[in-house]
C-alpha atoms as a PDB file:
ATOM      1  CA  UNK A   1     183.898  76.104  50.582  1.00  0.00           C
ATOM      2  CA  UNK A   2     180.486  77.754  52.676  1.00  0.00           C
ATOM      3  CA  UNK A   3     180.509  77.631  56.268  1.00  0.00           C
ATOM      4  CA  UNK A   4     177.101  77.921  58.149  1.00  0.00           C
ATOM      5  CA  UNK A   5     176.086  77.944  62.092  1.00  0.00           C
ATOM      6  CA  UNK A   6     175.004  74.324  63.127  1.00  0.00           C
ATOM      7  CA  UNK A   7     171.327  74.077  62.351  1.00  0.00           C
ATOM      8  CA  UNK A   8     170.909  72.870  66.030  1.00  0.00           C
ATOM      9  CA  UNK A   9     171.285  76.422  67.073  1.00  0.00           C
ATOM     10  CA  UNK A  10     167.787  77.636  65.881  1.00  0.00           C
ATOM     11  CA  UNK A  11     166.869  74.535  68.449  1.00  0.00           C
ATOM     12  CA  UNK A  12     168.694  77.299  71.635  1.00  0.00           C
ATOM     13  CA  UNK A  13     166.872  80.240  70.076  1.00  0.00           C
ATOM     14  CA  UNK A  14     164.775  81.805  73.076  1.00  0.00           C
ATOM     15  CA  UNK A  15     162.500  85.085  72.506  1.00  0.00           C
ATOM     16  CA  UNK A  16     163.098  87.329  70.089  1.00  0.00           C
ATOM     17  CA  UNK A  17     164.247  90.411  71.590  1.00  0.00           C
ATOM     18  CA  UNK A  18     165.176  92.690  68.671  1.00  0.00           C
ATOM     19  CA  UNK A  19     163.008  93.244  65.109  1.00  0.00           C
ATOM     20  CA  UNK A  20     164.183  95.877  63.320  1.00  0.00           C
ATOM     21  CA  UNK A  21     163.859  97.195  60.125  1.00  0.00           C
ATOM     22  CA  UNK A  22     164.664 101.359  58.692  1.00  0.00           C
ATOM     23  CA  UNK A  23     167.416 103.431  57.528  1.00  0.00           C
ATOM     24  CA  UNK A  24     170.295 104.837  59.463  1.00  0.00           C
ATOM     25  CA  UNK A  25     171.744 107.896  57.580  1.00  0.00           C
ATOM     26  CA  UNK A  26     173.741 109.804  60.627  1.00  0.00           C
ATOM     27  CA  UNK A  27     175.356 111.615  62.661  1.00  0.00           C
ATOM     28  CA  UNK A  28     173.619 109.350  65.355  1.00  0.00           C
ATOM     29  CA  UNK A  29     173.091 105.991  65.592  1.00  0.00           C
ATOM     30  CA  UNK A  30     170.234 104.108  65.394  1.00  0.00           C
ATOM     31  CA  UNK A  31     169.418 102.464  68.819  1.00  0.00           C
ATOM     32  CA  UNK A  32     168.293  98.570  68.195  1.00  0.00           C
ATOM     33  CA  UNK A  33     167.469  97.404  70.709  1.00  0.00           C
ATOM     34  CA  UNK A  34     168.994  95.285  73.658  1.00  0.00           C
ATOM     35  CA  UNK A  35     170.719  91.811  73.886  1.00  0.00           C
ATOM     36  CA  UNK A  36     171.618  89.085  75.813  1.00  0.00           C
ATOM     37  CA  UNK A  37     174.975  87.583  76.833  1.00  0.00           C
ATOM     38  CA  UNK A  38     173.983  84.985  74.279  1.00  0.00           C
ATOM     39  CA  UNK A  39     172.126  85.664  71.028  1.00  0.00           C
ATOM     40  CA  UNK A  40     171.516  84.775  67.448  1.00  0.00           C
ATOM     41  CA  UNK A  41     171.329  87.675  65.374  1.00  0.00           C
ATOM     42  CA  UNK A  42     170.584  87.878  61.694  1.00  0.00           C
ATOM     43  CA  UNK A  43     170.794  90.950  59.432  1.00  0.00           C
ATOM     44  CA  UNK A  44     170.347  92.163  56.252  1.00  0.00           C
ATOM     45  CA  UNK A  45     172.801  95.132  55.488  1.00  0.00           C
ATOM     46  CA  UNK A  46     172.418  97.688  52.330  1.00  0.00           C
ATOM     47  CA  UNK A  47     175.180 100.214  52.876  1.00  0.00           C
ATOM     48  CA  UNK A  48     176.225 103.220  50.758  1.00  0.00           C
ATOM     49  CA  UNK A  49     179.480 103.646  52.323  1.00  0.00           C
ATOM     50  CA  UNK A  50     180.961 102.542  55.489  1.00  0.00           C
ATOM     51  CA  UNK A  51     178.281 101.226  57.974  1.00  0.00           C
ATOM     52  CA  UNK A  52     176.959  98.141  59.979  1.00  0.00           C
ATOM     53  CA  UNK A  53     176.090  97.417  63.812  1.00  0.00           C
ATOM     54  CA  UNK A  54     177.850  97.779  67.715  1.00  0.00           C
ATOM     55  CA  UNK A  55     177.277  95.851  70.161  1.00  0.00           C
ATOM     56  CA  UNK A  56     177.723  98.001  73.127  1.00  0.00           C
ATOM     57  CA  UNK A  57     178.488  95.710  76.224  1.00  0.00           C
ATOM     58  CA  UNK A  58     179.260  98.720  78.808  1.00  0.00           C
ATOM     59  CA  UNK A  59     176.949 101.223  80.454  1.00  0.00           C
ATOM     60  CA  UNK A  60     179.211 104.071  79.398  1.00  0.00           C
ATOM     61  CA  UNK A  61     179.635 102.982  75.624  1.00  0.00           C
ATOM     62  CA  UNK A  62     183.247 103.073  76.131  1.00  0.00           C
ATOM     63  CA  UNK A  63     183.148  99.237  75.347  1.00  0.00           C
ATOM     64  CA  UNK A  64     181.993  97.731  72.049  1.00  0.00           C
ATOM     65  CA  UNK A  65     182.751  95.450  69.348  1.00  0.00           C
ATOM     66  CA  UNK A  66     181.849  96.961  65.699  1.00  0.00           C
ATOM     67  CA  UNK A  67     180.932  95.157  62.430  1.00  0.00           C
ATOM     68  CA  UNK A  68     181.175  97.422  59.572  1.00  0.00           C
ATOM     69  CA  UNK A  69     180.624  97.076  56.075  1.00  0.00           C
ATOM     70  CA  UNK A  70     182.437  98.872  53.245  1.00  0.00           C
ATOM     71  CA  UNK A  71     180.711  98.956  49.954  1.00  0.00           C
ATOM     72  CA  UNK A  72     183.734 100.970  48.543  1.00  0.00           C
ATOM     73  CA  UNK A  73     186.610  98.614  49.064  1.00  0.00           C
ATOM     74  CA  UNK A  74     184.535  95.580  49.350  1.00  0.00           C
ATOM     75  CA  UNK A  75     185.068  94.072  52.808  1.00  0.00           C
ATOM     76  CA  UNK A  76     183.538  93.066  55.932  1.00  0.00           C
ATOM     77  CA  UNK A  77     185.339  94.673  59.011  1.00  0.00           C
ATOM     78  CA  UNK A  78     185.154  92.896  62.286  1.00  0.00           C
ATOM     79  CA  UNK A  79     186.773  95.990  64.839  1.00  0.00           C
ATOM     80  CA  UNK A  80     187.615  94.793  68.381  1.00  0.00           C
ATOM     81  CA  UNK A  81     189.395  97.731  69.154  1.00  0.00           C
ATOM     82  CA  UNK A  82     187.317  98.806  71.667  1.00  0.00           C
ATOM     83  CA  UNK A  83     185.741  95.642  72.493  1.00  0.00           C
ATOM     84  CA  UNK A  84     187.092  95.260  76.341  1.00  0.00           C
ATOM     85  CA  UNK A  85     188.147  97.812  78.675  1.00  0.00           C
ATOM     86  CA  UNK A  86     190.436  94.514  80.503  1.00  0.00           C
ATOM     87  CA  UNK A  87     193.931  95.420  79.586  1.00  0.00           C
ATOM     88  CA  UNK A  88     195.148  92.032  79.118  1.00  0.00           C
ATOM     89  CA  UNK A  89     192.802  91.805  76.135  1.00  0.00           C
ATOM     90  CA  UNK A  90     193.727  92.359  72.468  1.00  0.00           C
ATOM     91  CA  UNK A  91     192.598  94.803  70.458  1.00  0.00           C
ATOM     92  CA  UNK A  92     192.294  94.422  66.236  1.00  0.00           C
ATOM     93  CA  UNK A  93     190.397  94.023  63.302  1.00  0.00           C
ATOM     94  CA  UNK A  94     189.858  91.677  60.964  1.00  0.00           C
ATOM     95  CA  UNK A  95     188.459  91.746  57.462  1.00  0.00           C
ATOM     96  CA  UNK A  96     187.152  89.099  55.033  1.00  0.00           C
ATOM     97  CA  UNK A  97     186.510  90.426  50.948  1.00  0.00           C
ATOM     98  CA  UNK A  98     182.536  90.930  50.818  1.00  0.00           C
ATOM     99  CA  UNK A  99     180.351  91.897  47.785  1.00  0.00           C
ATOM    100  CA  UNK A 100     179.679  95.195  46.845  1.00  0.00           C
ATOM    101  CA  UNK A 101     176.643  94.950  44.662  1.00  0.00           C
ATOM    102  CA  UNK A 102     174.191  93.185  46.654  1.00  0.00           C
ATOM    103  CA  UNK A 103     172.590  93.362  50.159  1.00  0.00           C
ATOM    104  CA  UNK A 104     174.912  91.731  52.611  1.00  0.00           C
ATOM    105  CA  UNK A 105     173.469  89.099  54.481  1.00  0.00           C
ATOM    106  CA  UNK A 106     175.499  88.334  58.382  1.00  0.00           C
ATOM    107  CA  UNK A 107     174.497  85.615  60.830  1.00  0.00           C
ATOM    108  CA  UNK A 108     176.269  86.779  64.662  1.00  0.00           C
ATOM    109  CA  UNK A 109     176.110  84.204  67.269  1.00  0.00           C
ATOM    110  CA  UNK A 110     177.750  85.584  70.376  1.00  0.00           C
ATOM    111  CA  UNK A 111     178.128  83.815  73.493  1.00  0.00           C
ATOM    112  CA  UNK A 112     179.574  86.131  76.249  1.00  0.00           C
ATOM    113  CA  UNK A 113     183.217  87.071  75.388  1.00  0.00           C
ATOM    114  CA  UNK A 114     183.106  84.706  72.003  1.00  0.00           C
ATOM    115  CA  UNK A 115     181.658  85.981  68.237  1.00  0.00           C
ATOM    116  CA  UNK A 116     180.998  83.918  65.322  1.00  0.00           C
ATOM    117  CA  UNK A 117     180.112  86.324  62.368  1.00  0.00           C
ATOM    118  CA  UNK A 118     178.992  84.690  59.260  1.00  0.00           C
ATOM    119  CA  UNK A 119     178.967  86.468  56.045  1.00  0.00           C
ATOM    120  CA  UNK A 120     176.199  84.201  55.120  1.00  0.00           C
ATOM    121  CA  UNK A 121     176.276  86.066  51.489  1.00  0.00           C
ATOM    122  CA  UNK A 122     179.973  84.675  50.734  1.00  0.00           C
ATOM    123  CA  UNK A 123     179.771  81.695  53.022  1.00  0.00           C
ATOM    124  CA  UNK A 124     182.669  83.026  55.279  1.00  0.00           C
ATOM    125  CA  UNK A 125     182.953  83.212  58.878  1.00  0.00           C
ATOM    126  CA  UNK A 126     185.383  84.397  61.559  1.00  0.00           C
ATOM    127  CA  UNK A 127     185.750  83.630  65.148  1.00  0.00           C
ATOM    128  CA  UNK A 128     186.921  85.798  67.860  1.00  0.00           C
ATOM    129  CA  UNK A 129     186.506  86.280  71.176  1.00  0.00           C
ATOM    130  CA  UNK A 130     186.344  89.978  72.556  1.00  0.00           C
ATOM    131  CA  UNK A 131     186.297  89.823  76.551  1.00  0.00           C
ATOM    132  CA  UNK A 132     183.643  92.395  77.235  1.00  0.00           C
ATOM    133  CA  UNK A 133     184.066  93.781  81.589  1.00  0.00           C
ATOM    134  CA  UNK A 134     180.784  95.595  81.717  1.00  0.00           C
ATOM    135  CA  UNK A 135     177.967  93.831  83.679  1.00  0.00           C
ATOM    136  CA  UNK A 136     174.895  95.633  82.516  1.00  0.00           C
ATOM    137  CA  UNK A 137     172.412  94.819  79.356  1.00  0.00           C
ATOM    138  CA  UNK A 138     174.060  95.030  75.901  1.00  0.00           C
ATOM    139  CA  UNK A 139     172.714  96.988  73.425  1.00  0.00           C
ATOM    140  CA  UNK A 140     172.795  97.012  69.384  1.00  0.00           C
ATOM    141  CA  UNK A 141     172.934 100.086  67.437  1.00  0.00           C
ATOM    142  CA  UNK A 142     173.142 100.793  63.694  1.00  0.00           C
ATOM    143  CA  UNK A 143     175.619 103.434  62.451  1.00  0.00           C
ATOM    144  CA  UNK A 144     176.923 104.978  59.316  1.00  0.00           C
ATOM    145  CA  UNK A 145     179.572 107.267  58.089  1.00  0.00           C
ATOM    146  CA  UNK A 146     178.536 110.758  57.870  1.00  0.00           C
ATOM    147  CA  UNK A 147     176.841 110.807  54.187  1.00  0.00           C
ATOM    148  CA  UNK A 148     176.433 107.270  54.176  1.00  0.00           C
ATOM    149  CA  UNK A 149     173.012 105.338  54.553  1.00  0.00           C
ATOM    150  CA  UNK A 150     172.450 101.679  56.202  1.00  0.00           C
ATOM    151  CA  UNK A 151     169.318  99.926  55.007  1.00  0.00           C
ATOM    152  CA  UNK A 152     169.154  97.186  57.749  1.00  0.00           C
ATOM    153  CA  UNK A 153     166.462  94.336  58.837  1.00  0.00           C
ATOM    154  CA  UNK A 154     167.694  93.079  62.125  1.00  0.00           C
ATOM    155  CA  UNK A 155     166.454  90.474  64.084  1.00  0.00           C
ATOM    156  CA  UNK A 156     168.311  89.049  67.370  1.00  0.00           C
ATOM    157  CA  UNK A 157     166.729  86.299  69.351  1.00  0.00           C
ATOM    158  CA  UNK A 158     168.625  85.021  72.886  1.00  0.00           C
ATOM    159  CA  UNK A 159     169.762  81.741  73.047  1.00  0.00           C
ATOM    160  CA  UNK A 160     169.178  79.196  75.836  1.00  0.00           C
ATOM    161  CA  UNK A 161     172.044  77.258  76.943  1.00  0.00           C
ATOM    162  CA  UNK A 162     172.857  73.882  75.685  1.00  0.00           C
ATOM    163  CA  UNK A 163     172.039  71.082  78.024  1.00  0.00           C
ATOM    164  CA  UNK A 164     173.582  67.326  77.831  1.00  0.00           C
ATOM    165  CA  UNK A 165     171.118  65.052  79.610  1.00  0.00           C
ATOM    166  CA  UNK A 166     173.881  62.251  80.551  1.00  0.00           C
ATOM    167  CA  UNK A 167     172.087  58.634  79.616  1.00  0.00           C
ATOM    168  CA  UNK A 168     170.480  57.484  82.878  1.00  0.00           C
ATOM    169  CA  UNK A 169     171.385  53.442  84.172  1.00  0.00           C
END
């Protein structure tokens, strides 16, 4: 079985606030570019070792969600560890088997405190929600392991909320 976003989504895709395209190869991270509350992102991932993208959601940096790839043991790593500074929210990863071979191709729709990341590659997806305090623009960064490269294309669009018009009389 394949999942895939609704195609109604590229419908709620606003302007395109993030094109990027290069090579992250450490011991810094790649700055992005910045996000919305709301977005569509796609990217194309080529990792050595373990790499992928953060989605920083707090001035400081002290609060972000991390997708990682890892070429090595094949799988997709979804890291909420440090996804919300709120101490009522849960902290975890979660992993889904991904190719090691081939470019890895993701689809991230995030909609404030929820994430669906689609390992469009595979077909997979997971759903979280991560429950992000700060109140300032998010930002994306690339990063890899120190020796590793990321090849990435990155492009993140914002979406525009969904509105029901309710049948008139």
């Amino acid at each position: 079985m394949r999942q895939q976003p609704a195609a109604e989504l590229l419908a709620l895709r606003g302007e395109r606030t993030v094109h990027a395209t290069g090579i992250a190869h450490g011991p810094g991270p790649v700055q992005l570019g910045t996000v919305g509350r709301a977005f569509d992102l796609t990217a194309r991932l080529e990792p050595t070792a373990s790499a992928g993208l953060r989605l920083l959601t707090s001035p400081d940096d002290s609060e972000y969600l991390d997708i990682r790839l890892d070429p090595v043991i094949g799988e997709l790593v979804v890291d909420r560890d440090h996804a919300s500074l709120d101490a009522r929210a849960h902290g975890g990863s979660y992993r889904m088997p991904c190719p090691t071979d081939v470019p890895v191709d993701l689809r991230v729709i995030v909609d404030h405190s929820i994430a669906e990341v689609f390992l469009t590659t595979t077909g997979q997806v997971l759903t979280l929600r991560f429950y992000p305090t700060g109140q300032g623009p998010w930002r994306l960064e690339a990063h890899s392991a120190p020796g590793a490269r990321l090849g990435y294309t990155v492009d993140v669009w914002q979406l525009h909320p969904l509105v029901i018009k309710e049948p008139g009389p």
